[in-house]
C-alpha atoms as a PDB file:
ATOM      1  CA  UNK A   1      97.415  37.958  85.889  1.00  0.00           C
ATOM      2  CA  UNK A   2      95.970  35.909  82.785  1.00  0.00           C
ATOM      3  CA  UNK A   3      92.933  38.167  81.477  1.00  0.00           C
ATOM      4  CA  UNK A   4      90.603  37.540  78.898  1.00  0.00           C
ATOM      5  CA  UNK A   5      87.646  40.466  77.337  1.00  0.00           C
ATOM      6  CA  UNK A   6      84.621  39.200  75.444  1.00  0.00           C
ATOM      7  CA  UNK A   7      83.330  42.282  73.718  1.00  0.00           C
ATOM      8  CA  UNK A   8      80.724  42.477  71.705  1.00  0.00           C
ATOM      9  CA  UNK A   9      79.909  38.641  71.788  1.00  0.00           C
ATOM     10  CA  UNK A  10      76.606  36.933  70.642  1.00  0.00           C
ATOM     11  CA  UNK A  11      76.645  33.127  71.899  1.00  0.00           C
ATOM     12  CA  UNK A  12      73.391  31.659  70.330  1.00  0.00           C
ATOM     13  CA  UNK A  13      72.538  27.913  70.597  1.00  0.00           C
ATOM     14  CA  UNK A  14      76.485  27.697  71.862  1.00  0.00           C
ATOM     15  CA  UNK A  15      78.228  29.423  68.753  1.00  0.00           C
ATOM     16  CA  UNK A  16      80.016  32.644  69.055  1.00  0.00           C
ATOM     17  CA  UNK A  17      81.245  35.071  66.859  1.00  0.00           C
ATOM     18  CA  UNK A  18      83.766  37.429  69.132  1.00  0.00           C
ATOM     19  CA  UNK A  19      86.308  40.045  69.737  1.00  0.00           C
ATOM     20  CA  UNK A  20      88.280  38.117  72.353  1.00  0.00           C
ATOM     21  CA  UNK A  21      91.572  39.785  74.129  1.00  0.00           C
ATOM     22  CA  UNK A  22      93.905  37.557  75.947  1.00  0.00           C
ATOM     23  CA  UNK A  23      96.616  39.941  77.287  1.00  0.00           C
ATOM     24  CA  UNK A  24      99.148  36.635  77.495  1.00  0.00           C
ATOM     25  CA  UNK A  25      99.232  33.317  75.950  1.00  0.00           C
ATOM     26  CA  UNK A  26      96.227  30.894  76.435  1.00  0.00           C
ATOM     27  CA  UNK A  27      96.301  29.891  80.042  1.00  0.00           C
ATOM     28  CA  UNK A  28      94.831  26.593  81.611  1.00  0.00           C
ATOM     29  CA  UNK A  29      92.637  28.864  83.835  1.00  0.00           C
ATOM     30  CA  UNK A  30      91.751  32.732  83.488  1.00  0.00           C
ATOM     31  CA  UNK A  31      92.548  35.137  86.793  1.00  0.00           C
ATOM     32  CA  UNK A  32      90.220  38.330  85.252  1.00  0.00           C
ATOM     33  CA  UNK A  33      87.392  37.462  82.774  1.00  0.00           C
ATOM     34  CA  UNK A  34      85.443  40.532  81.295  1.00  0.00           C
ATOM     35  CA  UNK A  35      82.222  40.064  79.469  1.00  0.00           C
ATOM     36  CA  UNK A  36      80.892  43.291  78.095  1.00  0.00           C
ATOM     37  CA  UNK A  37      77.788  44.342  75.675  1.00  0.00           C
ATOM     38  CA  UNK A  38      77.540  40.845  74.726  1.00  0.00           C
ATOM     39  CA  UNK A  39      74.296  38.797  74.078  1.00  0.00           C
ATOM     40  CA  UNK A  40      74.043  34.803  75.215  1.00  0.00           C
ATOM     41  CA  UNK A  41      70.811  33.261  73.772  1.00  0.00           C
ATOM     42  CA  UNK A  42      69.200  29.878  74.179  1.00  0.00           C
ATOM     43  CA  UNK A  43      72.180  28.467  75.552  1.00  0.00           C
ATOM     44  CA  UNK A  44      71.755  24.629  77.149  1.00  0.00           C
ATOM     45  CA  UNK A  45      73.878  22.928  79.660  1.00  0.00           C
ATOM     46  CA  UNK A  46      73.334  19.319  81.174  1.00  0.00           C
ATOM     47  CA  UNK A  47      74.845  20.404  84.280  1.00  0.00           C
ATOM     48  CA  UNK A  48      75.806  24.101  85.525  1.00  0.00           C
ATOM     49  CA  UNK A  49      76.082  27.603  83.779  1.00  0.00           C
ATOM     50  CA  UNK A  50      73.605  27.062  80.474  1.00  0.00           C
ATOM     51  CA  UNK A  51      75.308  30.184  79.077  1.00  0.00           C
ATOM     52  CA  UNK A  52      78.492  30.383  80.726  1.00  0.00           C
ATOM     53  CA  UNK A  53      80.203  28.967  84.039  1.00  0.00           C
ATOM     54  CA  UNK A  54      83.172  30.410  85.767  1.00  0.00           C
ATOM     55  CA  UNK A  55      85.554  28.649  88.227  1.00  0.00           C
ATOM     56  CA  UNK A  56      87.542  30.650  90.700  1.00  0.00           C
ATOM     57  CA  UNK A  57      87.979  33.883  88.550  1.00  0.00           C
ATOM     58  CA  UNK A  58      87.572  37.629  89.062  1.00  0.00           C
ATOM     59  CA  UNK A  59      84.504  38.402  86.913  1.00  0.00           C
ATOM     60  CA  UNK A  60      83.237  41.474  85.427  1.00  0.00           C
ATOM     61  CA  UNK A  61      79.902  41.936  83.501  1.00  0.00           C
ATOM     62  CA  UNK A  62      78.670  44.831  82.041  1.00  0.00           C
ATOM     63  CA  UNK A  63      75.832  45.391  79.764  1.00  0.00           C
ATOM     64  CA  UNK A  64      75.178  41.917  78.995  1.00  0.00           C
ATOM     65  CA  UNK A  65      71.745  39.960  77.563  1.00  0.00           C
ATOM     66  CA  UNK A  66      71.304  36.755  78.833  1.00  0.00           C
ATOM     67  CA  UNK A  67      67.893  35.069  77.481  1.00  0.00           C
ATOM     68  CA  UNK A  68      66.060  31.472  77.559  1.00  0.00           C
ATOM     69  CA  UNK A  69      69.228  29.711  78.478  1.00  0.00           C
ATOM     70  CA  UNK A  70      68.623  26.492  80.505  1.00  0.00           C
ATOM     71  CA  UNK A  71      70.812  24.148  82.589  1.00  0.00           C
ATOM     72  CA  UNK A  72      70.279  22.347  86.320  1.00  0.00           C
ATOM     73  CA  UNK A  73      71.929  25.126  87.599  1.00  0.00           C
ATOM     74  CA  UNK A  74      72.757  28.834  86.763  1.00  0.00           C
ATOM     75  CA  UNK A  75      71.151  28.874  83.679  1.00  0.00           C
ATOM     76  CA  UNK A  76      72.181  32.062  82.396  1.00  0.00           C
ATOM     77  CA  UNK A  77      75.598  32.210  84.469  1.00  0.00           C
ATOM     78  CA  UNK A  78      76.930  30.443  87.471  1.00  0.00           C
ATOM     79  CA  UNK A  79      80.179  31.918  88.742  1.00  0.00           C
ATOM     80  CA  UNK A  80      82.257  29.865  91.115  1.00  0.00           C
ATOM     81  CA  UNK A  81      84.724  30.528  93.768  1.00  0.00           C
ATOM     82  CA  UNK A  82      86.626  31.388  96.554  1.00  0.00           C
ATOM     83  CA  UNK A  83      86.335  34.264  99.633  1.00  0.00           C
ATOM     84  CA  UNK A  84      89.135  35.726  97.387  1.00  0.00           C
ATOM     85  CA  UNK A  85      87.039  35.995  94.054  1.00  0.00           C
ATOM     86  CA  UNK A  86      84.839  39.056  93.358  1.00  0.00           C
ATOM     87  CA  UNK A  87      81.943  38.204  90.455  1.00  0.00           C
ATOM     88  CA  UNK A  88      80.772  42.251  89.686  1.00  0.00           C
ATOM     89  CA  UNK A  89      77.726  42.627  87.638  1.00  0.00           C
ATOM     90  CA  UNK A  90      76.301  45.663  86.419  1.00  0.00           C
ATOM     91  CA  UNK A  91      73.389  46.624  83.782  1.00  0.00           C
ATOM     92  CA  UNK A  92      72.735  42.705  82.576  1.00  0.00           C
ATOM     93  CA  UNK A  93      69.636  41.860  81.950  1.00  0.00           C
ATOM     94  CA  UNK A  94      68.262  38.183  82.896  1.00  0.00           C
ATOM     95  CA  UNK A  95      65.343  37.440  80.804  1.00  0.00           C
ATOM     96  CA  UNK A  96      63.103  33.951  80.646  1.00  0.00           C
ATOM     97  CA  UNK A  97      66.058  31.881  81.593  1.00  0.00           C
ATOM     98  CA  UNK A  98      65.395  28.642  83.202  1.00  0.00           C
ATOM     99  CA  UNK A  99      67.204  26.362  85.812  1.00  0.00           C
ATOM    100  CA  UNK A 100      65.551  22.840  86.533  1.00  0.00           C
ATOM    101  CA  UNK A 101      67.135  23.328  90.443  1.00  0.00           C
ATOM    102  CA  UNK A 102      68.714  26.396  91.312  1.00  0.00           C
ATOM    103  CA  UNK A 103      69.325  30.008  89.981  1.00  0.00           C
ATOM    104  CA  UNK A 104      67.547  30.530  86.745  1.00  0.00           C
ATOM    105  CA  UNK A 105      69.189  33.819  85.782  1.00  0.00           C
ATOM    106  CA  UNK A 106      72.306  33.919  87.699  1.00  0.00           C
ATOM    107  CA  UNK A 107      73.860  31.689  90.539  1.00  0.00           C
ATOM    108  CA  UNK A 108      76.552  32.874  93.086  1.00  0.00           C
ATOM    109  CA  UNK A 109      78.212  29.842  94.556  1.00  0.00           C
ATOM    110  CA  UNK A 110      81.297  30.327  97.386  1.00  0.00           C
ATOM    111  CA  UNK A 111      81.923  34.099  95.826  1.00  0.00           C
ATOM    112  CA  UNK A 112      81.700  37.262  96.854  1.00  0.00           C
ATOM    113  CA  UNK A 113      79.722  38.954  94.425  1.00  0.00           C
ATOM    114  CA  UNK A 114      78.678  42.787  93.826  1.00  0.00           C
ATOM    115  CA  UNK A 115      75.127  43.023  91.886  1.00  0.00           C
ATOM    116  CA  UNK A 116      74.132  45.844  90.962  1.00  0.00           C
ATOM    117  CA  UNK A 117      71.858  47.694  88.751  1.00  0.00           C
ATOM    118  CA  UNK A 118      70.650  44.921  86.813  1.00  0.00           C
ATOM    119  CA  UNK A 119      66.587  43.200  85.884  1.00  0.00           C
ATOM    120  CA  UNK A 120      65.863  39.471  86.321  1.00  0.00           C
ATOM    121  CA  UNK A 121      62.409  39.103  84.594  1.00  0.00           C
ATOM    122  CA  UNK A 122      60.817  35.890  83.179  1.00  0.00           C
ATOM    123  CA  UNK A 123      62.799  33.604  85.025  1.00  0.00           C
ATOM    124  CA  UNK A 124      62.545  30.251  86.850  1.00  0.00           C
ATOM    125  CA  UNK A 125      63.850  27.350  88.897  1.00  0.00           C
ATOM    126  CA  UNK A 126      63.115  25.641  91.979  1.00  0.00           C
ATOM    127  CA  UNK A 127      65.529  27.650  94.232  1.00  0.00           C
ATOM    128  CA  UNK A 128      66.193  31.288  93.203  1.00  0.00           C
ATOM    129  CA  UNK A 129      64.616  32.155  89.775  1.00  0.00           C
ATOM    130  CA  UNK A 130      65.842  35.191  89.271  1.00  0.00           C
ATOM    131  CA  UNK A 131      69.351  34.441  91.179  1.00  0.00           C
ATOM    132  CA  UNK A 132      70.652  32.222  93.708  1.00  0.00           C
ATOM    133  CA  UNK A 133      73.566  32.646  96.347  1.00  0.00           C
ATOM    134  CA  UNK A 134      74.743  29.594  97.523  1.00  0.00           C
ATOM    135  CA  UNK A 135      77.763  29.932 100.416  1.00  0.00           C
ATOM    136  CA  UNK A 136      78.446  33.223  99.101  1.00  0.00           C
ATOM    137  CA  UNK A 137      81.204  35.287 101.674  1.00  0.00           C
ATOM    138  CA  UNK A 138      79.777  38.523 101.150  1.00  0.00           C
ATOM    139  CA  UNK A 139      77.320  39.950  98.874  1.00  0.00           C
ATOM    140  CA  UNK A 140      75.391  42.744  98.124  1.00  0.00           C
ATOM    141  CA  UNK A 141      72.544  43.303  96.104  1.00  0.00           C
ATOM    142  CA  UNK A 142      71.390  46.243  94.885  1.00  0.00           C
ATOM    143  CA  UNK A 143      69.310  48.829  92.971  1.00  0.00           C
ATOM    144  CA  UNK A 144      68.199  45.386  90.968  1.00  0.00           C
ATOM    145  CA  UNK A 145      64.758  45.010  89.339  1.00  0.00           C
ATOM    146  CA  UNK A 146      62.866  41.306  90.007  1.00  0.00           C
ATOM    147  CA  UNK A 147      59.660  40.613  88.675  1.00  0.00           C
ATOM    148  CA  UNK A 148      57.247  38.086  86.921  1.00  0.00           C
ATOM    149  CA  UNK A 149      59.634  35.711  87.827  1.00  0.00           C
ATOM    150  CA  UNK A 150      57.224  32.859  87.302  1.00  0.00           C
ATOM    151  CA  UNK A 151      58.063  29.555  89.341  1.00  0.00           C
ATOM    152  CA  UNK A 152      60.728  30.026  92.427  1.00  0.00           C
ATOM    153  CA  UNK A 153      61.766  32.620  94.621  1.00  0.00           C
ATOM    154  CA  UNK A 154      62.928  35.832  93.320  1.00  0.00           C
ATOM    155  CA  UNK A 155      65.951  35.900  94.896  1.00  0.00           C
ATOM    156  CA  UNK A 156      67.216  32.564  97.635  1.00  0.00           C
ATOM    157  CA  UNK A 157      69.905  33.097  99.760  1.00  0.00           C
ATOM    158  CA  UNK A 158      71.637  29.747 100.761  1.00  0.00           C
ATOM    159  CA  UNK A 159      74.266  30.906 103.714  1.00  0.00           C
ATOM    160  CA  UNK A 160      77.724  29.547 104.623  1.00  0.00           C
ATOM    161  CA  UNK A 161      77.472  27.115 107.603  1.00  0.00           C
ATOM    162  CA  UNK A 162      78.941  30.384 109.930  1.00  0.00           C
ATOM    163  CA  UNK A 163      76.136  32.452 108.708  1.00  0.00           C
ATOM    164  CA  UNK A 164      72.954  30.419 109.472  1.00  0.00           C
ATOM    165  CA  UNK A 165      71.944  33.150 112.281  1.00  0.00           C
ATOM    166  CA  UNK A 166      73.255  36.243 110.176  1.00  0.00           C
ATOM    167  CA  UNK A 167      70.452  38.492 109.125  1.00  0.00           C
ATOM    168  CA  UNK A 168      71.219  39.133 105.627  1.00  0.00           C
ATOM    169  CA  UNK A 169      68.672  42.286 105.257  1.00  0.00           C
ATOM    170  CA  UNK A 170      71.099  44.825 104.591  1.00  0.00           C
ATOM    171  CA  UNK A 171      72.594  43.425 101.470  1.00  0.00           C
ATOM    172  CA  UNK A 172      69.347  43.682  99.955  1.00  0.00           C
ATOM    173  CA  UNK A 173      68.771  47.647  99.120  1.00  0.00           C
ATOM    174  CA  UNK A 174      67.219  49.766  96.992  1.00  0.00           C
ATOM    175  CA  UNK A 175      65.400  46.892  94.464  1.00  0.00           C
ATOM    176  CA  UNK A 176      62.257  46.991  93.022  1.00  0.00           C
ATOM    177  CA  UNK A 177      60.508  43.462  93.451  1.00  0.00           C
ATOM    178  CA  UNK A 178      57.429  42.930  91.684  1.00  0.00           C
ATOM    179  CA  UNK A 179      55.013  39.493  91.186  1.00  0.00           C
ATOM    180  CA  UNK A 180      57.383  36.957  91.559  1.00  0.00           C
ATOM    181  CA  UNK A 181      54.963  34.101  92.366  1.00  0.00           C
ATOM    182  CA  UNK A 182      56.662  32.601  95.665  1.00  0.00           C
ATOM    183  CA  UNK A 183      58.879  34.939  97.614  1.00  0.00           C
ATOM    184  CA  UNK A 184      60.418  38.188  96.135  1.00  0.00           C
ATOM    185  CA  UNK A 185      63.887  37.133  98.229  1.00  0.00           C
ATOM    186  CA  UNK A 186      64.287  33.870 100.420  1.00  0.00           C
ATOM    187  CA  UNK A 187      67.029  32.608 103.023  1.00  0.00           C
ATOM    188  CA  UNK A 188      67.087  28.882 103.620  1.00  0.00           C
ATOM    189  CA  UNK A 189      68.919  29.903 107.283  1.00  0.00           C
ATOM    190  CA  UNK A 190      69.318  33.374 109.208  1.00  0.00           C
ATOM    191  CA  UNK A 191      66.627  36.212 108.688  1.00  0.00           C
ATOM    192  CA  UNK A 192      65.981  38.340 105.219  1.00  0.00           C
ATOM    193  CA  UNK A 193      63.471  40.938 105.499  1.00  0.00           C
ATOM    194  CA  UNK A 194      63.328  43.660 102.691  1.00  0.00           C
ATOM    195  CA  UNK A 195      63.631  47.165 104.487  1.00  0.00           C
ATOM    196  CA  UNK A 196      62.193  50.700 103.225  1.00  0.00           C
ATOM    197  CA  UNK A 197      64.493  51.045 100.650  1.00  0.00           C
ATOM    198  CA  UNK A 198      63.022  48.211  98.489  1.00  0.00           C
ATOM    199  CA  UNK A 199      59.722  49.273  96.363  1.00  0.00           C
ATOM    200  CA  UNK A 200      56.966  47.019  95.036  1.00  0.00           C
ATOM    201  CA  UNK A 201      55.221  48.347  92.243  1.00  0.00           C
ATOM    202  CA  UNK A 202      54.486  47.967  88.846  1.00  0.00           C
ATOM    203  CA  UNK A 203      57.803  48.455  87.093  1.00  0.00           C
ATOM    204  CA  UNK A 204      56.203  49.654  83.784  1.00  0.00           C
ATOM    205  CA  UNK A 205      58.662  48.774  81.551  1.00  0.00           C
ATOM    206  CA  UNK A 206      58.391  50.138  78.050  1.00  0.00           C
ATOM    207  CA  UNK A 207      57.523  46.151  76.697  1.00  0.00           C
ATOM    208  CA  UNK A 208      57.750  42.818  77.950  1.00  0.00           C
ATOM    209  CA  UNK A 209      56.419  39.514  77.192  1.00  0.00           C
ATOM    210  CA  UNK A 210      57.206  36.391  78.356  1.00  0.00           C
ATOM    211  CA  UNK A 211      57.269  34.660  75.495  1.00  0.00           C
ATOM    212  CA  UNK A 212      60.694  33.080  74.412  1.00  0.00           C
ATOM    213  CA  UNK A 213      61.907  36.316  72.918  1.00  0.00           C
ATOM    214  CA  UNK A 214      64.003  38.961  73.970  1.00  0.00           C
ATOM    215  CA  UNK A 215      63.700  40.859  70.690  1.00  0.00           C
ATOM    216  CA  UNK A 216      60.360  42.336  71.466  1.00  0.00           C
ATOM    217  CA  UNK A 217      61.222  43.558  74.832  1.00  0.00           C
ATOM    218  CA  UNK A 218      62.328  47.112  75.766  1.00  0.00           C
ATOM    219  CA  UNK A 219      63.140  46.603  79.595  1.00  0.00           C
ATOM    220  CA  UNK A 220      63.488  50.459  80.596  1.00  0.00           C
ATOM    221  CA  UNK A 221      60.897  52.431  81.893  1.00  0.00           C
END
């Protein structure tokens, strides 16, 4: 299948200087997209996906920055798809980005999607500021930091008309949630209730301010 590997790409204010690898000729639509160690700053979209917006592609992020991007949805990324498409994220960091309706840092919409081992801090929307899962099959959240996320739920879960009863606590383990001014995680329909395995303290992160830049920020503890 048609795959294409950003490496090593900083997108700021929409321009992009790149390695790009496209393993065939140009297609109208990408099967596998991989976006690793790359940076996308201050990024604007009218619509969806300030930063960058998928449609029904296997997605793989790994080590990316994703800062004060803004759009009506997905502001940092919005990944779109099918109960056949996976969007995997690992080790991004989210930081200050801002949706005017749903998912500041990262929307989910009719994907599966694997999340995992990543920090949402500084973000906002109505719905979701940290990330928002709209219709999403199956997804599972995990080992994620969310905090000082400072207008909308940390985390809003918008179910598929079949899962409206489902209680969607167990795809919600081992996060740390910290001040996020409404909700730390939020289900519109069905139950959410973060179990033992979630903690709640300080994160004490090395630096952070939310103040428009990520280059004074060292989001480890």
């Amino acid at each position: 299948d048609p795959t294409c590997i950003l490496v090593m790409c900083d997108i700021f204010s929409g321009f992009c200087m790149a390695e790009v690898q496209v393993t065939k000729e140009a297609p109208e639509t990408l099967s596998n997209l991989k976006i690793l160690t790359s940076d996308f700053i201050r990024n604007s979209s009218d619509e969806d996906g300030g930063a960058l917006s998928t449609e029904g592609t296997q997605l793989y992020a790994l080590r990316n920055l994703w800062c004060d991007n803004s759009a009506q949805d997905g502001a940092g990324l919005q990944a779109n798809g099918d109960s056949e498409d996976w969007a995997t994220l690992n080790n991004n960091r989210f930081v200050e980005n801002a949706a005017s309706n749903r998912g500041g840092g990262l929307r989910i919409r009719q994907q599966n999607a694997n999340i995992v081992n990543n920090t949402f801090v500084g973000n906002s929307a109505i719905q979701g500021a940290g990330a928002h899962f709209a219709s999403a099959p199956v997804f599972y959240f995990q080992n994620n930091l969310v905090s000082w996320n400072p207008a909308g739920d940390g985390v809003y879960v918008n179910p598929t008309e079949s899962d409206v009863a489902v209680d969607h606590s167990s795809s919600f383990t081992y996060n740390a949630w910290y001040e996020n001014v409404t909700e730390h995680a939020y289900a519109s329909s069905g139950t959410l209730t973060l179990g033992s395995t979630n903690i709640f303290e300080h994160p004490l992160l090395s630096a952070y301010s939310n103040d428009g830049n990520c280059d004074n920020d060292e989001l480890w503890q």
